[in-house]
Every structure is written in C-alpha cells, then in structure tokens.
C-alpha atoms as a PDB file:
ATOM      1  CA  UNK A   1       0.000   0.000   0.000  1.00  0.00           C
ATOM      2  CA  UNK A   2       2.862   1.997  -0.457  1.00  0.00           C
ATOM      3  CA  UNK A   3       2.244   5.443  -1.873  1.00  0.00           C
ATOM      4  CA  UNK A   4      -1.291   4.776  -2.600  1.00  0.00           C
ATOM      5  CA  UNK A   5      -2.464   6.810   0.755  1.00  0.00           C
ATOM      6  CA  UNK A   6      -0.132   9.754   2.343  1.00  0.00           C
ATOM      7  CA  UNK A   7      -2.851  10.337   4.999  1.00  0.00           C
ATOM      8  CA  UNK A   8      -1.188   9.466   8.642  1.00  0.00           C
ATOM      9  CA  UNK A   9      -3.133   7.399  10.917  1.00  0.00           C
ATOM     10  CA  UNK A  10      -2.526   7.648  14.776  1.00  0.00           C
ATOM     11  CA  UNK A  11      -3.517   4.766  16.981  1.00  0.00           C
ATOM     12  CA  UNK A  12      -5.102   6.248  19.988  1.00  0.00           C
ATOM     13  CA  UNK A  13      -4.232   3.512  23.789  1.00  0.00           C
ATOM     14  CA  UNK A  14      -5.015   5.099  26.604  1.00  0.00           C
ATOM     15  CA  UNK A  15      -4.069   3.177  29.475  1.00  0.00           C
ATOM     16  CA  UNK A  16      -5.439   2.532  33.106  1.00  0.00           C
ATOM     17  CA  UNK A  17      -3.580  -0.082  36.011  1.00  0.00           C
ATOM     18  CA  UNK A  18      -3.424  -2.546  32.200  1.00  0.00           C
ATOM     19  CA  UNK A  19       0.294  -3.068  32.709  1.00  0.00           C
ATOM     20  CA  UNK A  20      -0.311  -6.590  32.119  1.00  0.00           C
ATOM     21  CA  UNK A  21      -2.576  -6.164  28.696  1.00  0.00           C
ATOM     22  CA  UNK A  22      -1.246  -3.053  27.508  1.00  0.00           C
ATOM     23  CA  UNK A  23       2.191  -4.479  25.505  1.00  0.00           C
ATOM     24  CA  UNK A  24       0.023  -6.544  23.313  1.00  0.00           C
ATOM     25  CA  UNK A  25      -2.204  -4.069  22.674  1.00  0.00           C
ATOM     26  CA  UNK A  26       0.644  -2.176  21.390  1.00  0.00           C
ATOM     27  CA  UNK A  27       2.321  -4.856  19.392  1.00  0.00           C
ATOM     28  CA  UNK A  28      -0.144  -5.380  18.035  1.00  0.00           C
ATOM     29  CA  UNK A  29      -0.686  -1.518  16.221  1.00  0.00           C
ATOM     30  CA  UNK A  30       3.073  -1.568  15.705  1.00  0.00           C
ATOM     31  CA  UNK A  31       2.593  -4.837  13.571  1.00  0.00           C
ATOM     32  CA  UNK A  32       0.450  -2.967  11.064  1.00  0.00           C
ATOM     33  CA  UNK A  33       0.666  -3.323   7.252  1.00  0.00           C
ATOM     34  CA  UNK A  34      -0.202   0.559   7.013  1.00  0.00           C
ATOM     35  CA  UNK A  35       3.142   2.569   7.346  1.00  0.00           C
ATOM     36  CA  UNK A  36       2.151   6.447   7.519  1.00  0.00           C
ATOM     37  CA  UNK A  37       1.428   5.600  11.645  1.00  0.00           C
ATOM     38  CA  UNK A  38       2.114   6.478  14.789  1.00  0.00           C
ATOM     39  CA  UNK A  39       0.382   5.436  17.961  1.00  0.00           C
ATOM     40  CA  UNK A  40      -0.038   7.672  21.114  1.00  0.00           C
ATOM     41  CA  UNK A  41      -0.518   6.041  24.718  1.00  0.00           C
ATOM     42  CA  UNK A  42      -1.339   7.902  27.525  1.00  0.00           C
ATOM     43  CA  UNK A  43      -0.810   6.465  30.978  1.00  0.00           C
ATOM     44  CA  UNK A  44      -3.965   8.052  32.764  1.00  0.00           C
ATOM     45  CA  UNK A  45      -3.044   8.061  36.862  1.00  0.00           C
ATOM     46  CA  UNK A  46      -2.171   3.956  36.854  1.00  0.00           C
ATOM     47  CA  UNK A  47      -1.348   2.589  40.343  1.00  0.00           C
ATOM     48  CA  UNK A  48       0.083  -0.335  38.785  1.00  0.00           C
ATOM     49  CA  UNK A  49       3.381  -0.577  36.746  1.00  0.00           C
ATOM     50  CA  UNK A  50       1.104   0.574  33.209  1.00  0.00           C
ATOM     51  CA  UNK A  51       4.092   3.566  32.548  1.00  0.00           C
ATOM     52  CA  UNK A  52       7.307   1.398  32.998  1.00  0.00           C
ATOM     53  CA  UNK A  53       5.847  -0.838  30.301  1.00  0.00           C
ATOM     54  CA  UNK A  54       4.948   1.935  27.958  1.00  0.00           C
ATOM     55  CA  UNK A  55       7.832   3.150  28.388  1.00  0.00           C
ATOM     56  CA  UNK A  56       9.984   0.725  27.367  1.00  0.00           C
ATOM     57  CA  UNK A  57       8.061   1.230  24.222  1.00  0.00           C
ATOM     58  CA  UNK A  58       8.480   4.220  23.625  1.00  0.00           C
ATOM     59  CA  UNK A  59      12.561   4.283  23.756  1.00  0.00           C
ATOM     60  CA  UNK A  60      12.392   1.381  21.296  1.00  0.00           C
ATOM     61  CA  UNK A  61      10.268   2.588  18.985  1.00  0.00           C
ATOM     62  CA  UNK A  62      10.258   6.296  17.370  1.00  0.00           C
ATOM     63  CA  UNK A  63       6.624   5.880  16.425  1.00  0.00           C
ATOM     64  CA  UNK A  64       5.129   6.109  19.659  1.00  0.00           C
ATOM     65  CA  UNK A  65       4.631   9.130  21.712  1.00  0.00           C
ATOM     66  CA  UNK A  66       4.137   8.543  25.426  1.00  0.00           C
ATOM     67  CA  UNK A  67       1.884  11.085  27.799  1.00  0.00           C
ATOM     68  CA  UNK A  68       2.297   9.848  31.114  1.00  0.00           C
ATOM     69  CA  UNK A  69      -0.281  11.138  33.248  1.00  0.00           C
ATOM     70  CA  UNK A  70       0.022  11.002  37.277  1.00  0.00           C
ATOM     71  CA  UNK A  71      -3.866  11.757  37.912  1.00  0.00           C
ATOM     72  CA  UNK A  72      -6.561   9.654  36.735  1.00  0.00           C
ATOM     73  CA  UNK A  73      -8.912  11.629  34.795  1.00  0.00           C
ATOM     74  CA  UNK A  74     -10.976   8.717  32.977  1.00  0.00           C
ATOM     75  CA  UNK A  75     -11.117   7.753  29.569  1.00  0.00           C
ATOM     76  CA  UNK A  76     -12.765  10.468  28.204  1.00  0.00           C
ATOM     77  CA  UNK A  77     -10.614  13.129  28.903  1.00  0.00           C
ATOM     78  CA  UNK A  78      -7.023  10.497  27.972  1.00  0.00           C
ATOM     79  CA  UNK A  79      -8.615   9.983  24.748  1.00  0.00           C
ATOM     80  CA  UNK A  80      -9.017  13.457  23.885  1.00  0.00           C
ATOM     81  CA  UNK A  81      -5.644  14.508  25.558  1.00  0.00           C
ATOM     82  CA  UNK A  82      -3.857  11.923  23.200  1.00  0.00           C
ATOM     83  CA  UNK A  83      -6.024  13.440  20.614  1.00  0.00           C
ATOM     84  CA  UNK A  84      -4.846  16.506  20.581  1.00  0.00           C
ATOM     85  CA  UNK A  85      -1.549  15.315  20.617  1.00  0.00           C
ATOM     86  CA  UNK A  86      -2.024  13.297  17.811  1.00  0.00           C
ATOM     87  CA  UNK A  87      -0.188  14.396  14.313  1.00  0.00           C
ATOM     88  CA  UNK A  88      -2.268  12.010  12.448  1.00  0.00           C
ATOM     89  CA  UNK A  89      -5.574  12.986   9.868  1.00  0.00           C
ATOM     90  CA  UNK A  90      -7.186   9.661  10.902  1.00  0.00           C
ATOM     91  CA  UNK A  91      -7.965   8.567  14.579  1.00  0.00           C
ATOM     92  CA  UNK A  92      -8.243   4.786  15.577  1.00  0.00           C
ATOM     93  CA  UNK A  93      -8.793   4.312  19.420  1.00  0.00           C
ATOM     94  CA  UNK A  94      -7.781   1.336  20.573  1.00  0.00           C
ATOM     95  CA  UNK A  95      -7.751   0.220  24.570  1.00  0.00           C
ATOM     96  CA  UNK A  96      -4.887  -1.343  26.375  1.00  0.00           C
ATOM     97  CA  UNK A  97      -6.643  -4.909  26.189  1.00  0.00           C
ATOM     98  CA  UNK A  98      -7.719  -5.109  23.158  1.00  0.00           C
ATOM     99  CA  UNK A  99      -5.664  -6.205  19.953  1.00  0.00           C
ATOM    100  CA  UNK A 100      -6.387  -5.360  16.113  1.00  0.00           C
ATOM    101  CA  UNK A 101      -4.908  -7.502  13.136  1.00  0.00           C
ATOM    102  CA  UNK A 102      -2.084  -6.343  11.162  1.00  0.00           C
ATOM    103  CA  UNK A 103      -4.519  -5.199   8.065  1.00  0.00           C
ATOM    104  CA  UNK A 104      -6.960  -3.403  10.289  1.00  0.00           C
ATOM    105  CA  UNK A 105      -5.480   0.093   9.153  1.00  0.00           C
ATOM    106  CA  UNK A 106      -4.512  -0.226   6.386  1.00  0.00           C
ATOM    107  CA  UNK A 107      -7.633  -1.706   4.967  1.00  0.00           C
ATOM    108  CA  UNK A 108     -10.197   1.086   7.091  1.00  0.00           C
ATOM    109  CA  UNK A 109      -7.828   4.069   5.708  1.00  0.00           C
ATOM    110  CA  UNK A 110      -8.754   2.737   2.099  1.00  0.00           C
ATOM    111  CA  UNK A 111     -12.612   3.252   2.877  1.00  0.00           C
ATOM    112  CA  UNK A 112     -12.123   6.296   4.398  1.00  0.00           C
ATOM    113  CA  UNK A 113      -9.760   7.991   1.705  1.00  0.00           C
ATOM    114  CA  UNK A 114     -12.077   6.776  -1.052  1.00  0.00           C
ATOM    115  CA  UNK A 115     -15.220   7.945   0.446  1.00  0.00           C
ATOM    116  CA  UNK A 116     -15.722  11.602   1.745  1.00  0.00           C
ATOM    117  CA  UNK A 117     -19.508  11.147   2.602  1.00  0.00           C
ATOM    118  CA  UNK A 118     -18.091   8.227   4.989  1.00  0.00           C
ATOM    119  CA  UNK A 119     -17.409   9.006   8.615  1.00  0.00           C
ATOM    120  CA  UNK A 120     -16.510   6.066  10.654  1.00  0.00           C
ATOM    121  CA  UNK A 121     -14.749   2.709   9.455  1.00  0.00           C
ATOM    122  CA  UNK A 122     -15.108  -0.382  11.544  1.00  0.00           C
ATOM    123  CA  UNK A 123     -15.188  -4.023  10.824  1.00  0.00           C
ATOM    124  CA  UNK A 124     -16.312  -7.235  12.312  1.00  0.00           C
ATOM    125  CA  UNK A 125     -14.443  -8.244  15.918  1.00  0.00           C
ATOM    126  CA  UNK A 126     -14.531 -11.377  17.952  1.00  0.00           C
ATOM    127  CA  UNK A 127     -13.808 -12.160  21.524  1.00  0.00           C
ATOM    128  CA  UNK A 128     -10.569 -13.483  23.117  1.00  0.00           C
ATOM    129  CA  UNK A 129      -9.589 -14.038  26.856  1.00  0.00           C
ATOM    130  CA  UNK A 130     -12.116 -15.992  29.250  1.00  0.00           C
ATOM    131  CA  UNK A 131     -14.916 -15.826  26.116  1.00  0.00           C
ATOM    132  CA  UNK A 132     -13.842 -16.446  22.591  1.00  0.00           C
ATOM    133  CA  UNK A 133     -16.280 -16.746  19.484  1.00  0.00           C
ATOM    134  CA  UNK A 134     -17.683 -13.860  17.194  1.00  0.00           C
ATOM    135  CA  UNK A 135     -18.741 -10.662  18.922  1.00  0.00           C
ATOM    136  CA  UNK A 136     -22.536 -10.786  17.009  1.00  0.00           C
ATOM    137  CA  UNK A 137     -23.083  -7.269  16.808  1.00  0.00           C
ATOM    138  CA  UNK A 138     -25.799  -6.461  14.772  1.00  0.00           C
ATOM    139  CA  UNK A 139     -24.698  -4.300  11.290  1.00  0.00           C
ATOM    140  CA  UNK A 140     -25.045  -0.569  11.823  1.00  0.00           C
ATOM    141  CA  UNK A 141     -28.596   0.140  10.482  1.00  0.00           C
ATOM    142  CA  UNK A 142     -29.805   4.145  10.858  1.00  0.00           C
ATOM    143  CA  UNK A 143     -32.491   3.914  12.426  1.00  0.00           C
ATOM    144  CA  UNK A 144     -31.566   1.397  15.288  1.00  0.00           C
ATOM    145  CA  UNK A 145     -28.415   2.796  16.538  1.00  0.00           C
ATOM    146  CA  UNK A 146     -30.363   5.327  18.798  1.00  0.00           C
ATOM    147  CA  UNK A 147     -31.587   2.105  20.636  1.00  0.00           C
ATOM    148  CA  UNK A 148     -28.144   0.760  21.438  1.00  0.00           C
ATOM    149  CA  UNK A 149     -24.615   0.674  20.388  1.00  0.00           C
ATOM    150  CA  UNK A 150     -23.441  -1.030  17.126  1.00  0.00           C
ATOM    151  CA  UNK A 151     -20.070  -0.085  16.442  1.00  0.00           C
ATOM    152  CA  UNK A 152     -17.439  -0.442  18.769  1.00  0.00           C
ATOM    153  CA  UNK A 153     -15.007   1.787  20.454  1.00  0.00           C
ATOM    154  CA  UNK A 154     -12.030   0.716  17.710  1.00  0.00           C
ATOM    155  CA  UNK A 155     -13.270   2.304  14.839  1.00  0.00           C
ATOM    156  CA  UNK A 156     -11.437   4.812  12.044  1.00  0.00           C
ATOM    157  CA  UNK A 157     -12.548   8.125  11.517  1.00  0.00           C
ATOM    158  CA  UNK A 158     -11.491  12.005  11.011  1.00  0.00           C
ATOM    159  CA  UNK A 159      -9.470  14.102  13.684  1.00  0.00           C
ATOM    160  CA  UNK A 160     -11.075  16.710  11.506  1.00  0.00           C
ATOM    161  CA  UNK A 161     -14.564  15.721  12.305  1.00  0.00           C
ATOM    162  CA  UNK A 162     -14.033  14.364  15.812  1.00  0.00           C
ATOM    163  CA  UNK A 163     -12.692  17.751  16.760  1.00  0.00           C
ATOM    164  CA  UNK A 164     -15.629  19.415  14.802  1.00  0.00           C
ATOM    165  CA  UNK A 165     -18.249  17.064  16.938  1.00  0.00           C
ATOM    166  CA  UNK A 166     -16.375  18.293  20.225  1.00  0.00           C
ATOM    167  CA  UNK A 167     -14.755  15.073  21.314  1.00  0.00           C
ATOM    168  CA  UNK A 168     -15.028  12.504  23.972  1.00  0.00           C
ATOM    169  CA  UNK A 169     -18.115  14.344  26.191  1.00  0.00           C
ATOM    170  CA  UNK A 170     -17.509  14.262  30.207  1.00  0.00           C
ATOM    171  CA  UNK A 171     -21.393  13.983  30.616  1.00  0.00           C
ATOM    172  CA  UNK A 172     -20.512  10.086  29.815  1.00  0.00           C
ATOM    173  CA  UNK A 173     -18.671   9.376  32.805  1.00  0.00           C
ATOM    174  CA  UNK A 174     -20.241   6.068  33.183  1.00  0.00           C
ATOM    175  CA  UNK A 175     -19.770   4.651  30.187  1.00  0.00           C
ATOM    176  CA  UNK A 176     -20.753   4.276  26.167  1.00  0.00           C
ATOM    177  CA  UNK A 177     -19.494   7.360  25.573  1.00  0.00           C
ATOM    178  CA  UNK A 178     -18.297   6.015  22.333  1.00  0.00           C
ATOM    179  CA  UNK A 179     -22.380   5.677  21.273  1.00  0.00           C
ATOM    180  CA  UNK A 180     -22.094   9.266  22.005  1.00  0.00           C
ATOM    181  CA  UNK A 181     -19.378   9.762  19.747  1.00  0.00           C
ATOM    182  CA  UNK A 182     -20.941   8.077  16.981  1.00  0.00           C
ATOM    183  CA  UNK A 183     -24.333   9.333  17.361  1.00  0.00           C
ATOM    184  CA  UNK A 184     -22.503  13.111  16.843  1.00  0.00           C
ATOM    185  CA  UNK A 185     -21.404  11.793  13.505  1.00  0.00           C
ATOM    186  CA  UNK A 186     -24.722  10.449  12.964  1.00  0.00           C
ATOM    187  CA  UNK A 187     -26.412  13.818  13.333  1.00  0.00           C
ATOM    188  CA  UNK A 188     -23.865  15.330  11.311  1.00  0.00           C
ATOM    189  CA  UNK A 189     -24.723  13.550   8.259  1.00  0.00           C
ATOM    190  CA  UNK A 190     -22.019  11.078   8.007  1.00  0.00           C
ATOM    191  CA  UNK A 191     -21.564   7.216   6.621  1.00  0.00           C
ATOM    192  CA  UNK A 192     -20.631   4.154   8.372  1.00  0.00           C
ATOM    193  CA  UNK A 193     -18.951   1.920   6.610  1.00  0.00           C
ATOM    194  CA  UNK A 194     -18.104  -1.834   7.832  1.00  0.00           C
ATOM    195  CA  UNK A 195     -15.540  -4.282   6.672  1.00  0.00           C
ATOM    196  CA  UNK A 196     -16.648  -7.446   6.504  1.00  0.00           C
ATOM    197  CA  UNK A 197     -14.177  -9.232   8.360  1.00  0.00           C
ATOM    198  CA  UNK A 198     -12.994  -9.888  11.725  1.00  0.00           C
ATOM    199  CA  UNK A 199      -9.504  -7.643  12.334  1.00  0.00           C
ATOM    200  CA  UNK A 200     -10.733  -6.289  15.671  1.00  0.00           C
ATOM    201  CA  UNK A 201     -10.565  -8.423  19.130  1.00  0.00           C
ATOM    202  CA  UNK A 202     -12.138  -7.639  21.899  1.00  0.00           C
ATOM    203  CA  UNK A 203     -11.083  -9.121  25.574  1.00  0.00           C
ATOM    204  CA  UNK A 204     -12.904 -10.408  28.005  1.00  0.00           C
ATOM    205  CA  UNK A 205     -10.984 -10.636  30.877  1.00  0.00           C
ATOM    206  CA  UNK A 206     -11.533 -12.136  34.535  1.00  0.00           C
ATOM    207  CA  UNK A 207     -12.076  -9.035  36.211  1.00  0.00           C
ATOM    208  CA  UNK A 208     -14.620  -6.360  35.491  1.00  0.00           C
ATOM    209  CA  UNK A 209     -14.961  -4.594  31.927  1.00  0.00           C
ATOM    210  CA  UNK A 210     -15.919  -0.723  31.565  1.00  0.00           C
ATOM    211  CA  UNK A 211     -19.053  -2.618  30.586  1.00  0.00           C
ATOM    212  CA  UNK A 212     -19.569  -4.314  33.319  1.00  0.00           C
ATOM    213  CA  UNK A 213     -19.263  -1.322  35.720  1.00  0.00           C
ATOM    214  CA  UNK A 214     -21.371   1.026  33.349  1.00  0.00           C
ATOM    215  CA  UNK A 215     -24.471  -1.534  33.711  1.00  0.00           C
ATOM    216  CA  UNK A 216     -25.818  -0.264  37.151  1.00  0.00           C
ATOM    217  CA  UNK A 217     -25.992   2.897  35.597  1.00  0.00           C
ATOM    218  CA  UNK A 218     -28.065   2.247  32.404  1.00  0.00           C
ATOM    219  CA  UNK A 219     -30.662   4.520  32.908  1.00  0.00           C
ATOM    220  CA  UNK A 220     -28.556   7.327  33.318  1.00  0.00           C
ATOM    221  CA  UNK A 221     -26.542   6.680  30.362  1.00  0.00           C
ATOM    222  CA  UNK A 222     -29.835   6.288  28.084  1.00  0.00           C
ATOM    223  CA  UNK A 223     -30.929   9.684  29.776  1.00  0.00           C
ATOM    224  CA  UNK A 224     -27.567  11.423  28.884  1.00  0.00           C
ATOM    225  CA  UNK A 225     -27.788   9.879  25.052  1.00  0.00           C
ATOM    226  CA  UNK A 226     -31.290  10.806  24.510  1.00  0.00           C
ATOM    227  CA  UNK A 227     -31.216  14.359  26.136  1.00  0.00           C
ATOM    228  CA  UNK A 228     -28.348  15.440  24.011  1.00  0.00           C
ATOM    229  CA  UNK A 229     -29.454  13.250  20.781  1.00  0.00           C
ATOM    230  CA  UNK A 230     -33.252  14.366  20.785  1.00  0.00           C
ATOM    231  CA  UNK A 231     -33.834  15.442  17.630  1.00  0.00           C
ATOM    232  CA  UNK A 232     -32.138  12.179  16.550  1.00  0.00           C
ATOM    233  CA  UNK A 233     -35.255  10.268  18.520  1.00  0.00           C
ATOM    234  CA  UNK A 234     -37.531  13.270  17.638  1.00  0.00           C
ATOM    235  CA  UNK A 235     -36.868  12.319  13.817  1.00  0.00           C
ATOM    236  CA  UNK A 236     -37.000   8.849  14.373  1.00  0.00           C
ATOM    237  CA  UNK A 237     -40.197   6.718  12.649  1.00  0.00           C
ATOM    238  CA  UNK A 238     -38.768   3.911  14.678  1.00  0.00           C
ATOM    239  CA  UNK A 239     -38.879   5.966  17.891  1.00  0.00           C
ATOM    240  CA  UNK A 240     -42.692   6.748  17.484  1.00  0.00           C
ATOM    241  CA  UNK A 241     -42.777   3.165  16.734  1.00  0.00           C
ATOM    242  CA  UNK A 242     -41.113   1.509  19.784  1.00  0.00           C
ATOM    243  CA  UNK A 243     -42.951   4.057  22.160  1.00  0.00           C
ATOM    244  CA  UNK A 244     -46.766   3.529  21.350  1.00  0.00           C
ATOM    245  CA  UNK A 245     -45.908  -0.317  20.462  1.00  0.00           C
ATOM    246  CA  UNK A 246     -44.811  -0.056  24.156  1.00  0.00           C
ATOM    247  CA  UNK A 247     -47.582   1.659  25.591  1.00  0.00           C
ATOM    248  CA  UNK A 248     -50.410  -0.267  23.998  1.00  0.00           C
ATOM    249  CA  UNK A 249     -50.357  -3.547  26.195  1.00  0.00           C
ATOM    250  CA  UNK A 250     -49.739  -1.035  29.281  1.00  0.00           C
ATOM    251  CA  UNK A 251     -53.020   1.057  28.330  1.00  0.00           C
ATOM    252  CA  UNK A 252     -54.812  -1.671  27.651  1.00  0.00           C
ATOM    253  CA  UNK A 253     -53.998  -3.144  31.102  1.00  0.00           C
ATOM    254  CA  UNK A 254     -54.502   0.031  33.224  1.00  0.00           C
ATOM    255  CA  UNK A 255     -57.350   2.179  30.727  1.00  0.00           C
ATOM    256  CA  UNK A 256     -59.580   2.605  33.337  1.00  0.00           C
ATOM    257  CA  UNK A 257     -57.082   3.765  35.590  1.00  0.00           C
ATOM    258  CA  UNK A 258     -55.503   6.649  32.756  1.00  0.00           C
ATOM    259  CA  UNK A 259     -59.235   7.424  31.809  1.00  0.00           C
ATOM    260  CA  UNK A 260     -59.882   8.769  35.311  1.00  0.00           C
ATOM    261  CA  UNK A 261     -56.962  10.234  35.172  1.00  0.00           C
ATOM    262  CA  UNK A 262     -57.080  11.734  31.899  1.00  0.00           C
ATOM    263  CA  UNK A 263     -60.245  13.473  33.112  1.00  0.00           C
ATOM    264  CA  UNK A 264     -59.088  14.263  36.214  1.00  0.00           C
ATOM    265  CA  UNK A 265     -56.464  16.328  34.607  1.00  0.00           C
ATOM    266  CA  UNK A 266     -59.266  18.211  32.284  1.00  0.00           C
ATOM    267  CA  UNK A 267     -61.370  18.985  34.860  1.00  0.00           C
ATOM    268  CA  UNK A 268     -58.993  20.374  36.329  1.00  0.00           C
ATOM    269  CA  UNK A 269     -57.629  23.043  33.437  1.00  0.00           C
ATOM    270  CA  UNK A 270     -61.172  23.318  32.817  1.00  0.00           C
ATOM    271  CA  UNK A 271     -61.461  24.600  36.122  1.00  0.00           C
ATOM    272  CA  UNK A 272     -58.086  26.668  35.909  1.00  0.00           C
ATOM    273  CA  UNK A 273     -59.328  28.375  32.688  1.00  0.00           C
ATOM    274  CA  UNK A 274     -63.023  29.368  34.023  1.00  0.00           C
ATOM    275  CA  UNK A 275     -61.265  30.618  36.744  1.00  0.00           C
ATOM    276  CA  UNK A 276     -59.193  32.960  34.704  1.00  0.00           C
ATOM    277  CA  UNK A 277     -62.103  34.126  32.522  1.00  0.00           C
ATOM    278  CA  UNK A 278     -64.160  34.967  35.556  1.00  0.00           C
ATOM    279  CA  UNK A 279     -61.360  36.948  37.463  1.00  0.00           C
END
C-alpha cells in the first residue's frame, strides 16, 4: 500500500492499572501493514506498573509518543488529551486490552480515503480471553443505533470531524461514551462503513470490563444519550414506533385507571381556565 495513501493514521491507547494487557495491545498496532502511523498512549493516573511498560516502548520505537499522566482523569478526557496530541488525519482508538490484526489500518484508511460522505470505518471483531467466538453485533442500520450501540469503540474516523463534533463528552462518565461519539457523527450527516471481516478483538478478561461497571448505571446513560441526541429520537419513525408499540399492552392493562386520570387532569384546566375568565 505503499504510496497509494499519504494520509497518517494515529492509533489512539489510553491506558489505566493494564500493565499486564497493555504491551500486546501495542504490538499489536506496531505490527500494522499501514506505514504512515504512529500510535499515542497515555498512561492516565495507573497505580500499577502501566508507565514502565509503555515506556519501554516508547525508547524502542520512534513511532510512539508517550503522555504519562500522574492523575486519573478517565477515559474520556485520555482519549481526547492523546487526541490533541495526535499528528495524524485519521484517529483509531484502541484500549490497552484489546488487539487489532495487522490489516486493520490499512484496509479502514482505504474506505475512508475513497469515500468523503463516509465518517466512521469499523469491521467485524470477535472475543478473546475468558470468552472467545464472534462478537454478534448487529450491522449498523440508521435507524436502530439510537436504541443501542453497534459499532465499537475501535473504529477509524477524522481528527477533523471528531474535533468538529467536540470530542469525547464528560457527561458520559459512566460509560458508552463512544455511542455518544458516533451518534454526533450520525447527526452530522455522516456514513458508516463496515468491513466485513474480523480484524478487531475484543477481551474479556476475569475481572470487570468498563461494561460491566457502566451496567448499574443504564438509565442514566440512556438519559444522557437521549437528552443530548433528541432530535435524533424526535426524527426517528422507529422511535414513534417503539414508544406507542410499548404503551399499547400497558393502556390496555390500566385504561380505566388513565381514563380517570385523563379526566381528572381536564377537569382540572377546565377549572383553571373558568377561573381565569371569571377573574
């Protein structure tokens, strides 16, 4: 691929107490087909020994910038630090646990240099660790993605139009603020594009995932995404769709119940109003 794209790609790892994931995460961006690359880690605040093994990274290889961070900020605000410091016109995050195959790069830096109207790149992924077998994420589809996440964190896209969106937003602090990111890109009009093979792996590991900890917190996470991606719901067929397909059974159950109330609640304006017009 030599020659054919001059765009430079920067592999995004922020890093958190991963000391013992994190160098495989890294080999495995440095093992990419795609040349024009650099990858950034950030150490954000780790207790454990996450920097020392970055380091020795770093001082081997002249393609990877090291930030090492001595307060934990959370991954929101790493990414976007790294970000910044980025040189590269395309972004691909990447997390200290996770791995991508040596063609991911080069092969989502095609799409993405061929295609304007395209925003995001991503592919298919699989699991690795204590689960293995194919992550069966359903394709992106329009219309569904307001209803839950289909592309995952590890995907290739603009530093032009990530820094246009506004980044990484705090108000995700527990989680999925990559469906955040993506819906941004949604409402901006943009593509996704998926490759239809696996060069993404995701691990599942023994102790807790960023998933696993944001699940307690679900309904504040679905508040967050749908109070700042309304008109995204507001424009949605599906939306209408989903809510009185919802509400049917649950009026049908209770009508008597929301009849009274229903004309409990006109009375009552009624009531308000001839009070007004008599005053």
């Amino acid at each position: 691929m030599k020659n054919e794209i001059v765009a430079k790609v920067s592999i995004i790892i922020p890093c958190y107490n991963q000391a013992e994931y994190v160098g495989e995460s890294i080999e495995s961006a440095l093992k990419q087909t795609y040349e024009n690359l650099e990858i950034v880690c950030i150490n954000d605040g780790s207790t454990d020994n996450s920097s020392e093994v970055i380091k020795s990274y770093a001082e081997k290889y002249k393609n990877i910038v090291f930030l090492d961070e001595k307060t934990n900020r959370g991954v929101c605000c790493a990414r976007n630090m790294a970000i910044a410091a980025s040189s590269g016109e395309y972004i691909l995050p990447l997390d200290a646990d996770d791995k991508i195959e040596p063609q991911y790069v080069e092969k989502a830096a095609r799409v993405l240099h061929n295609n304007p109207k395209v925003g995001i790149v991503y592919c298919k992924a699989d699991f690795f660790g204590r689960k293995h077998g194919l992550w069966k994420l359903e394709e992106f589809d329009k219309r569904k993605i307001i209803f839950e996440n289909q592309i995952f964190n590890s995907s290739l896209f603009r530093k032009k139009d990530f820094n246009e969106i506004g980044g990484y937003k705090d108000y995700m602090k527990y989680g999925c603020e990559d469906w955040d990111l993506w819906l941004s890109f949604v409402e901006k009009g943009f593509e996704v594009h998926r490759i239809n093979e696996v060069l993404f792996h995701y691990r599942k590991s023994k102790t807790n995932t960023r998933s696993d900890a944001a699940f307690p917190h679900t309904s504040i996470i679905i508040s967050e995404i749908f109070n700042n991606h309304i008109n995204l719901f507001l424009e949605s067929d599906e939306f209408y769709k989903r809510v009185f397909n919802d509400f049917s059974p649950r009026y049908k159950k209770y009508k008597k119940l929301f009849n009274n109330l229903l004309i409990a609640v006109i009375v009552e304006a009624l009531v308000i109003l001839a009070m007004i017009i008599i005053d």
